[in-house]
PDB file of N, CA and C in Angstrom:
ATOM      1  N   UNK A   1      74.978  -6.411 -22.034  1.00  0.00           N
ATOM      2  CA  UNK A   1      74.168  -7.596 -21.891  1.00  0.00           C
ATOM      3  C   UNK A   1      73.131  -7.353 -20.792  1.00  0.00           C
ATOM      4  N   UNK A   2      71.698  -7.344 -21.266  1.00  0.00           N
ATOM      5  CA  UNK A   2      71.458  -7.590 -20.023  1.00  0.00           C
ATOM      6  C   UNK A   2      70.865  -8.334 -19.219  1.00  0.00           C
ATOM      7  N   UNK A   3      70.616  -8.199 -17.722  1.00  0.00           N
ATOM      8  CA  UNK A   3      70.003  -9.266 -16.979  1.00  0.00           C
ATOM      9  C   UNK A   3      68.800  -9.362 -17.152  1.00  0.00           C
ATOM     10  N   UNK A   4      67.876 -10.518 -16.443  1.00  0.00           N
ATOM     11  CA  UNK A   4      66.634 -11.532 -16.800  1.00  0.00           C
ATOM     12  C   UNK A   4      66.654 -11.996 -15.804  1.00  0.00           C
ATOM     13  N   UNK A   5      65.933 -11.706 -14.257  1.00  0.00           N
ATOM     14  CA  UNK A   5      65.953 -13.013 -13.457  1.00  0.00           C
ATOM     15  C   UNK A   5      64.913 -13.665 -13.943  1.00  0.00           C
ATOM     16  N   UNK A   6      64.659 -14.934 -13.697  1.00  0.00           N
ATOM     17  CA  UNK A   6      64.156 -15.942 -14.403  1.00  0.00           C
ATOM     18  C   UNK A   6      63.461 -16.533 -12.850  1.00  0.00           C
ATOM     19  N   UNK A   7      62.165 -16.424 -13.124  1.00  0.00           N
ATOM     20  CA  UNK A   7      61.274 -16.774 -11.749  1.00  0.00           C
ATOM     21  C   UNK A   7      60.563 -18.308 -12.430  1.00  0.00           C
ATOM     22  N   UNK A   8      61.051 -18.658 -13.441  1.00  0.00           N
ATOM     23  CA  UNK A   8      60.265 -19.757 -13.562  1.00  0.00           C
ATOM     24  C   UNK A   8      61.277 -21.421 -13.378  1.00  0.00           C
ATOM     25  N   UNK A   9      61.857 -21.128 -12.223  1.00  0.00           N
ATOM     26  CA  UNK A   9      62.144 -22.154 -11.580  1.00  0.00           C
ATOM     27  C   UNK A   9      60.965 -23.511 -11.415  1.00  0.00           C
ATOM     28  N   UNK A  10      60.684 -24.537 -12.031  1.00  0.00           N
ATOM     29  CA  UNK A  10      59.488 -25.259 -11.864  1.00  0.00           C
ATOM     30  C   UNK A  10      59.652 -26.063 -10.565  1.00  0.00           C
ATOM     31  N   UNK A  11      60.392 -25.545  -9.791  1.00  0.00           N
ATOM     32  CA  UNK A  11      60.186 -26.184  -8.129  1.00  0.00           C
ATOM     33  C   UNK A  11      59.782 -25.184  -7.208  1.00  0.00           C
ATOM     34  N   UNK A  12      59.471 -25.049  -6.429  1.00  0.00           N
ATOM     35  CA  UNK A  12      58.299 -23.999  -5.477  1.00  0.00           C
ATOM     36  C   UNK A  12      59.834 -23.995  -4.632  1.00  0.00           C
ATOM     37  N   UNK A  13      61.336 -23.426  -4.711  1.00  0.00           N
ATOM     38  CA  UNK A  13      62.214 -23.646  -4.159  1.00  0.00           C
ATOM     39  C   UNK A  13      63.010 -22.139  -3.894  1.00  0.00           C
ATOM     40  N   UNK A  14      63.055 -21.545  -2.943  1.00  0.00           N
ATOM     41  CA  UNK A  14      63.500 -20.642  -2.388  1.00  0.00           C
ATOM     42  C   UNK A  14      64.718 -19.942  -2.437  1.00  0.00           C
ATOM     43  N   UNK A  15      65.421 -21.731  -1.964  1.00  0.00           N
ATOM     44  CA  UNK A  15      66.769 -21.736  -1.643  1.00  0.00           C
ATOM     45  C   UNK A  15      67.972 -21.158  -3.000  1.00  0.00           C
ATOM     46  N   UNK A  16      66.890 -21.705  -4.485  1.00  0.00           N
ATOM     47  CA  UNK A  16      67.647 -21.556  -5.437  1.00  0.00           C
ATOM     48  C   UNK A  16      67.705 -19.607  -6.036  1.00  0.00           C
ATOM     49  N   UNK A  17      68.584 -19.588  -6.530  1.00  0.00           N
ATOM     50  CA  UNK A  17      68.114 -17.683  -7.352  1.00  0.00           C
ATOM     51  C   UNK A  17      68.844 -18.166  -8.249  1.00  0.00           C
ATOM     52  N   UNK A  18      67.634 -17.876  -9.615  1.00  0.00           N
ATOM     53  CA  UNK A  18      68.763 -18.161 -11.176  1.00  0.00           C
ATOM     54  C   UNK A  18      68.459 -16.672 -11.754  1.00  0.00           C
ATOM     55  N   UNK A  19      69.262 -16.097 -12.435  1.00  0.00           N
ATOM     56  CA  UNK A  19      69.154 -15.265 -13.550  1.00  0.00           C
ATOM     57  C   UNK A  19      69.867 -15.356 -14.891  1.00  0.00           C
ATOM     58  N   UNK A  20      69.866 -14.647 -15.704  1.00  0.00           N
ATOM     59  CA  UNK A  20      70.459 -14.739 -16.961  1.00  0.00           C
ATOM     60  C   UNK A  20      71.163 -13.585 -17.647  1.00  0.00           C
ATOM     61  N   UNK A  21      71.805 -13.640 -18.184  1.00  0.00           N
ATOM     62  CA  UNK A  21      72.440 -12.336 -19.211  1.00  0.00           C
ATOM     63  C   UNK A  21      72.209 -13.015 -20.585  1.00  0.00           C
ATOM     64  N   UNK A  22      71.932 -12.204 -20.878  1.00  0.00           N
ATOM     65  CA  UNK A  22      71.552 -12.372 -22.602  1.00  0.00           C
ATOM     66  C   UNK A  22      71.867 -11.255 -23.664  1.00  0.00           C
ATOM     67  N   UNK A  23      72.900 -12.080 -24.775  1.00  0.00           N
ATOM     68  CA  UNK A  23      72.895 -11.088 -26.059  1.00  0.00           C
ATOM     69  C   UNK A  23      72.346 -11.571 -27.455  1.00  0.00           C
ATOM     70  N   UNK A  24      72.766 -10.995 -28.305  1.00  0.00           N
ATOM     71  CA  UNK A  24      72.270 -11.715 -29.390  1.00  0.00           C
ATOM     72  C   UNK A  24      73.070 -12.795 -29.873  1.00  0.00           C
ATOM     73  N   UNK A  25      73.959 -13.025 -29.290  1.00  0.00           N
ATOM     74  CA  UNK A  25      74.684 -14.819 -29.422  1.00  0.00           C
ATOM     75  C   UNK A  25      74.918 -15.529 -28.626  1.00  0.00           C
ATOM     76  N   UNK A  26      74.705 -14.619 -27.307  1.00  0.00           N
ATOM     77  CA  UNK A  26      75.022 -15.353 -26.378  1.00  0.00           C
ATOM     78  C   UNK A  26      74.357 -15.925 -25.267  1.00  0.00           C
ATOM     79  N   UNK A  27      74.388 -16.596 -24.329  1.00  0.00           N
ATOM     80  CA  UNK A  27      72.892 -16.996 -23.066  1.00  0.00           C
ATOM     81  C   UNK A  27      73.496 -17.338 -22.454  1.00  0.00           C
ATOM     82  N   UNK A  28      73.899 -16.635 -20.965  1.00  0.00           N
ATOM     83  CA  UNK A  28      74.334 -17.360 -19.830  1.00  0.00           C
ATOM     84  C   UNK A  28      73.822 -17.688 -18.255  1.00  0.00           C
ATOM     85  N   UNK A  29      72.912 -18.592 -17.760  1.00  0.00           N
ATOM     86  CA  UNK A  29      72.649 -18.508 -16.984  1.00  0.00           C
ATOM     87  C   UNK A  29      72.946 -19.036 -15.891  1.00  0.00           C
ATOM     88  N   UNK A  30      72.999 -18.005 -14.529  1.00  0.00           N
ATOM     89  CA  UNK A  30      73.538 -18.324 -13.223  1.00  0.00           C
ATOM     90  C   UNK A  30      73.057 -18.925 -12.483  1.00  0.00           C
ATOM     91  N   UNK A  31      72.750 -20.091 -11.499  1.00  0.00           N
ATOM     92  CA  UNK A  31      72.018 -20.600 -10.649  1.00  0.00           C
ATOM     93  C   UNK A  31      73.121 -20.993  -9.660  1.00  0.00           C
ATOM     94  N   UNK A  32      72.056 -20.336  -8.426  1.00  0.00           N
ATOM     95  CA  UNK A  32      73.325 -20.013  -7.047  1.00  0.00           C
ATOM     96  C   UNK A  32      72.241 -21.174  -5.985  1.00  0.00           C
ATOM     97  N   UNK A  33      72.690 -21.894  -5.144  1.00  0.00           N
ATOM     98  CA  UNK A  33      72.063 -22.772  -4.213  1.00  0.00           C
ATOM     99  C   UNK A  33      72.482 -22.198  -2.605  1.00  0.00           C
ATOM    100  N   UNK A  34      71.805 -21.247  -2.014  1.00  0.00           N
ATOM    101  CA  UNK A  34      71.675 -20.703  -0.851  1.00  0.00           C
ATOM    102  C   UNK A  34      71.415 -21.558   0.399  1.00  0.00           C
ATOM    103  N   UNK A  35      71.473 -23.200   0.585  1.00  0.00           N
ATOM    104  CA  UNK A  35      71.374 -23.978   1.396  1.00  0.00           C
ATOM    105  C   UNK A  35      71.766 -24.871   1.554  1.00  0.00           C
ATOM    106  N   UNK A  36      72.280 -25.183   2.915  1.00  0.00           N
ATOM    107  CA  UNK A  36      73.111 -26.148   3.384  1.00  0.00           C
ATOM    108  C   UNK A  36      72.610 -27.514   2.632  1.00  0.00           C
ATOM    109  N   UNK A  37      71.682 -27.856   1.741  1.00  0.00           N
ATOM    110  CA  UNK A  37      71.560 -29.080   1.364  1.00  0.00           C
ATOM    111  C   UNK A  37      71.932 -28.807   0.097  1.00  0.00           C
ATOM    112  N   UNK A  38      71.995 -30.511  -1.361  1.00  0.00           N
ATOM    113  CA  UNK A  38      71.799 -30.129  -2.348  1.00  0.00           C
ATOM    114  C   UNK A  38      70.119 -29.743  -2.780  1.00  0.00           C
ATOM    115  N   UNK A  39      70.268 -29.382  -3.703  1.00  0.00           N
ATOM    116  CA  UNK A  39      68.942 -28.825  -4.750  1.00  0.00           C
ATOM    117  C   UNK A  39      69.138 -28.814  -6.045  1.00  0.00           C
ATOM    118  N   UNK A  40      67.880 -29.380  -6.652  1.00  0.00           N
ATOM    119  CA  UNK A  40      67.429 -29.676  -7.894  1.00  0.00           C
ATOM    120  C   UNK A  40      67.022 -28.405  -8.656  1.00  0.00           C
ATOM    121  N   UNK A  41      67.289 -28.094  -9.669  1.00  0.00           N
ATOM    122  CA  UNK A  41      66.871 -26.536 -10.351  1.00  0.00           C
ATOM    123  C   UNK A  41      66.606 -27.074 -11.852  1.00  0.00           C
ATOM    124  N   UNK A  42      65.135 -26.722 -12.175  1.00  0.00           N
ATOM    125  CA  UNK A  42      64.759 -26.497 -13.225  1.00  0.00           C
ATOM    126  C   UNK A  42      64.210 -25.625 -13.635  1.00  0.00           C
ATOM    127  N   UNK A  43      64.538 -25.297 -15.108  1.00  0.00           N
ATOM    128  CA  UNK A  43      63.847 -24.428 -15.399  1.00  0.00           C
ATOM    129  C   UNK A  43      63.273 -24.631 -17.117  1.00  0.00           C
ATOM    130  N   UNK A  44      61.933 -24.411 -17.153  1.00  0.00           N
ATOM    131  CA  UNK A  44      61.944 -25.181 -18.273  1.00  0.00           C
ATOM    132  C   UNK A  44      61.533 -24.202 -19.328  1.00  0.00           C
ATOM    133  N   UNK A  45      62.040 -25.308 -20.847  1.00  0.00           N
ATOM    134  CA  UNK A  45      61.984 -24.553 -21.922  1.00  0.00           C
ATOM    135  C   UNK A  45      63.459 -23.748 -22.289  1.00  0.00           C
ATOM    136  N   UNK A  46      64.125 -24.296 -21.298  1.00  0.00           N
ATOM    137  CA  UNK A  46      66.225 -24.064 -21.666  1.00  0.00           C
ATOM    138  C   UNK A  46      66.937 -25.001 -21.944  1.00  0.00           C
ATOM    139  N   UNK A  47      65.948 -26.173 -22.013  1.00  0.00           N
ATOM    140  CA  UNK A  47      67.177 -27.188 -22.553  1.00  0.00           C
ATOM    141  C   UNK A  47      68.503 -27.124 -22.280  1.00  0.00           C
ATOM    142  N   UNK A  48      69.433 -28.171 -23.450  1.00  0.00           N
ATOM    143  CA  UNK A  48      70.945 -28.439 -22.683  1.00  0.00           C
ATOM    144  C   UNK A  48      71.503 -27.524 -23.020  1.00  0.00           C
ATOM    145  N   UNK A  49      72.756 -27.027 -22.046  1.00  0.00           N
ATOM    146  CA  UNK A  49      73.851 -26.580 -21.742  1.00  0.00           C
ATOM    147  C   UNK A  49      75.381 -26.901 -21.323  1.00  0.00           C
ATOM    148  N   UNK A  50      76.276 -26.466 -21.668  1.00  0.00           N
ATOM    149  CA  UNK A  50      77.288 -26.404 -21.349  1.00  0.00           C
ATOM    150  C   UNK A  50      77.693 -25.735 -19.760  1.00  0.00           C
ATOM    151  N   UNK A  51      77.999 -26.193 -18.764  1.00  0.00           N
ATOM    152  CA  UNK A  51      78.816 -25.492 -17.342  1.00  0.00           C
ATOM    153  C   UNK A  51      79.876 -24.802 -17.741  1.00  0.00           C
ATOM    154  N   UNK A  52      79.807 -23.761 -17.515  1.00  0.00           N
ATOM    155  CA  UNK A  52      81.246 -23.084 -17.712  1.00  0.00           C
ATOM    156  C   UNK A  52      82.282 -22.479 -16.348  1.00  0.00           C
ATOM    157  N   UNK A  53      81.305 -22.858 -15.159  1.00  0.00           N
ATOM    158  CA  UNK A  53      82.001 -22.751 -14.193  1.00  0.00           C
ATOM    159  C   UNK A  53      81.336 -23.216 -12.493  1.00  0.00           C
ATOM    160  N   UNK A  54      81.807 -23.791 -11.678  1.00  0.00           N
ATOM    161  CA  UNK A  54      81.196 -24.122 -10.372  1.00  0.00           C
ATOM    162  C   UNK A  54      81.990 -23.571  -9.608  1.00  0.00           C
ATOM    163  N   UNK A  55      81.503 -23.102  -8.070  1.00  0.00           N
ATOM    164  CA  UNK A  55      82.122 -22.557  -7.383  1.00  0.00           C
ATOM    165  C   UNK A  55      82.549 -24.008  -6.409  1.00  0.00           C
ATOM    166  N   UNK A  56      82.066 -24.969  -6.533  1.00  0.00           N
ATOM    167  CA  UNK A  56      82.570 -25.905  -5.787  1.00  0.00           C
ATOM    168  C   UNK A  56      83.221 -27.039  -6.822  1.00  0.00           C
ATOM    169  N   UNK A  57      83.196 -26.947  -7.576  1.00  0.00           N
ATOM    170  CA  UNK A  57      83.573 -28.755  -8.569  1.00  0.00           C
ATOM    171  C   UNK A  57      84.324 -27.742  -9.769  1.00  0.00           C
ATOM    172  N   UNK A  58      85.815 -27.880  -9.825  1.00  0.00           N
ATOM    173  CA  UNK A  58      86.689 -27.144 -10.685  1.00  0.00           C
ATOM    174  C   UNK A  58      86.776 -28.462 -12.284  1.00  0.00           C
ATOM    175  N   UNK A  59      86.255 -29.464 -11.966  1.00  0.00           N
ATOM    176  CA  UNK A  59      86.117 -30.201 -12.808  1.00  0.00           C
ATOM    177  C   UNK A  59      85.006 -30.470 -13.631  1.00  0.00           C
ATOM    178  N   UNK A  60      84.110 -29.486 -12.927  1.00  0.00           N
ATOM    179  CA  UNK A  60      82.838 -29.670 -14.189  1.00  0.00           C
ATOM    180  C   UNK A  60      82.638 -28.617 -15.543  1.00  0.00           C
ATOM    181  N   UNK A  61      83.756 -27.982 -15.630  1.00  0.00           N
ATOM    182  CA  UNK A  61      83.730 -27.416 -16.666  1.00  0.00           C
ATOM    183  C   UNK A  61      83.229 -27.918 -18.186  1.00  0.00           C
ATOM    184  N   UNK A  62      82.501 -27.449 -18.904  1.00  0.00           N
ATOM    185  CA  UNK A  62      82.176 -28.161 -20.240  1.00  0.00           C
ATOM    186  C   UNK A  62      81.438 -29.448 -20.029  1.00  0.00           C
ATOM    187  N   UNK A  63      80.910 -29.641 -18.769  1.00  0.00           N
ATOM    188  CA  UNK A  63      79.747 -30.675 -18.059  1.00  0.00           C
ATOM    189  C   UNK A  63      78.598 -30.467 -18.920  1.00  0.00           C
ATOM    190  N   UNK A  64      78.198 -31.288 -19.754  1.00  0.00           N
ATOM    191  CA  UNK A  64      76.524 -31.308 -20.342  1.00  0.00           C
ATOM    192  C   UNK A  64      75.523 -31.164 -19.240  1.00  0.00           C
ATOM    193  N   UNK A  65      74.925 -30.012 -19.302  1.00  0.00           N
ATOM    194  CA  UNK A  65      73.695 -30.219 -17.996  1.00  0.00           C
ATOM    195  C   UNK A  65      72.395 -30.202 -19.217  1.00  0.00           C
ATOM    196  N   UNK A  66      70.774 -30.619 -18.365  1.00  0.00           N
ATOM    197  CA  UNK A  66      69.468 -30.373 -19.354  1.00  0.00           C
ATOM    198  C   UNK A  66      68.540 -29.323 -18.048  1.00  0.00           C
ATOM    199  N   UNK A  67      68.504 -28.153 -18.559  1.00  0.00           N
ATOM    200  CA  UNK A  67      68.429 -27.572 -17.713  1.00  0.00           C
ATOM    201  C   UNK A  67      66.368 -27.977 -17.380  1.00  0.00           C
ATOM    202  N   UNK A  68      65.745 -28.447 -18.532  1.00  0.00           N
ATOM    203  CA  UNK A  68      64.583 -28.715 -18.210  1.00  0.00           C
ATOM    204  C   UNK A  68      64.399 -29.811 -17.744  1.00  0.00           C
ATOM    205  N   UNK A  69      65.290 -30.954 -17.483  1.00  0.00           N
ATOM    206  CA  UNK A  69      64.972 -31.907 -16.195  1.00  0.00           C
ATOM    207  C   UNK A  69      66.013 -32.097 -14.982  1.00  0.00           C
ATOM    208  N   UNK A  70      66.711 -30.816 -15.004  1.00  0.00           N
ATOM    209  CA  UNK A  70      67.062 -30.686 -13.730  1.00  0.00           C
ATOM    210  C   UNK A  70      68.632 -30.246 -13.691  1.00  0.00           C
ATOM    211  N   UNK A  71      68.951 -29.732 -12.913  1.00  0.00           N
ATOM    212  CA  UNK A  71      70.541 -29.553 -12.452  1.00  0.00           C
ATOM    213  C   UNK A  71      70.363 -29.921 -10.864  1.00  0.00           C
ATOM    214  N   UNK A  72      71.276 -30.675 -10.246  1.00  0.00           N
ATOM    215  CA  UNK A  72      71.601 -30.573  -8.989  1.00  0.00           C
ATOM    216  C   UNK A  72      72.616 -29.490  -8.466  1.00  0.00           C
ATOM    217  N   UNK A  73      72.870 -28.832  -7.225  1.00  0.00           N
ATOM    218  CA  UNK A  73      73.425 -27.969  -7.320  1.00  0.00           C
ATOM    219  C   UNK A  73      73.972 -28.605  -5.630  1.00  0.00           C
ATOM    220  N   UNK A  74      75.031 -28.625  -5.446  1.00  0.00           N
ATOM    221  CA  UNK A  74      75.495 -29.026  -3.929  1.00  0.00           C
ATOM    222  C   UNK A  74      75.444 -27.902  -3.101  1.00  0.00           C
ATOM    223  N   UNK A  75      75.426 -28.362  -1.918  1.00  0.00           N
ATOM    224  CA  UNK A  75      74.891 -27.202  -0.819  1.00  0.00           C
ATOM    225  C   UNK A  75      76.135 -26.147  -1.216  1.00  0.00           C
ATOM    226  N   UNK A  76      75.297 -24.843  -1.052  1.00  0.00           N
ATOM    227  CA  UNK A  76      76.195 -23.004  -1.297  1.00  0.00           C
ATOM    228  C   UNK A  76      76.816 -23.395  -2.539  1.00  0.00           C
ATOM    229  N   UNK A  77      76.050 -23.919  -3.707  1.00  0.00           N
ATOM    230  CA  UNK A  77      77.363 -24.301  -4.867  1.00  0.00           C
ATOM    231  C   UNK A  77      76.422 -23.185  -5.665  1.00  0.00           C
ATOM    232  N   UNK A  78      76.933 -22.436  -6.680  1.00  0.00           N
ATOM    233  CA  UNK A  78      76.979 -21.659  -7.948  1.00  0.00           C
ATOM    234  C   UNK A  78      77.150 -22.387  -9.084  1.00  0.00           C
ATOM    235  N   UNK A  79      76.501 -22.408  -9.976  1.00  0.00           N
ATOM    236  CA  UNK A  79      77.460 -23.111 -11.355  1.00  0.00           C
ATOM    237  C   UNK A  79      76.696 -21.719 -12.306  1.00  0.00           C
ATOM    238  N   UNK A  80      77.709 -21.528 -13.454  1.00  0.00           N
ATOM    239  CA  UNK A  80      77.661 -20.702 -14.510  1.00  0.00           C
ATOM    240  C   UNK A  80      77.172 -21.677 -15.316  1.00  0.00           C
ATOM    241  N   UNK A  81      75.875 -21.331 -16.572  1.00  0.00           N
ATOM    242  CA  UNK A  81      75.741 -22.152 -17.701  1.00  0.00           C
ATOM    243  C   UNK A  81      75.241 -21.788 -19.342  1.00  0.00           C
ATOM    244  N   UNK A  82      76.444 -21.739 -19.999  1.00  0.00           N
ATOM    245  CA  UNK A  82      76.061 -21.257 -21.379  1.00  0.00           C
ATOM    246  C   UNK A  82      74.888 -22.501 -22.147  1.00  0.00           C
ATOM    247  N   UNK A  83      74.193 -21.270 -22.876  1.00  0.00           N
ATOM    248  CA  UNK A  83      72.981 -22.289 -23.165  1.00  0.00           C
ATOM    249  C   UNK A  83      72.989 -21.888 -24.966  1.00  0.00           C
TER     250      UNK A  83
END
């Protein structure tokens, strides 16, 4: 599979780093939040997704996110997201 960082974050936002792995069935993309606050991450033209994992919220698994109007991400939080 391989990686894709994905620079088209549509917020001028630093704090966030998303990339992707991609196969031919599959799309998973990572967005990691590097700051003590939360942050908003979009990226557009990925539409909704499924969470398949947070490093802080063990309960958002299978969470509907829209990745083109936004994910919040809590301060130092990771979430995994199949698309």
């Amino acid at each position: 599979m391989p990686i894709v960082i994905l620079d088209n974050i549509t917020e001028d936002n630093s704090d966030v780093f998303a990339f992707e792995r991609r196969s031919d069935n599959e799309r998973i993309i990572v967005l990691v939040n590097f700051s003590e606050k939360s942050q908003i991450a979009k990226i557009e033209g990925l539409g909704k997704g499924n969470t398949l994992l947070s490093s802080i919220d063990v309960k958002s698994r299978d969470r509907e996110v829209d990745m083109s109007s936004g994910v919040e991400l809590a301060p130092n939080e990771a979430i995994v997201v199949s698309i």
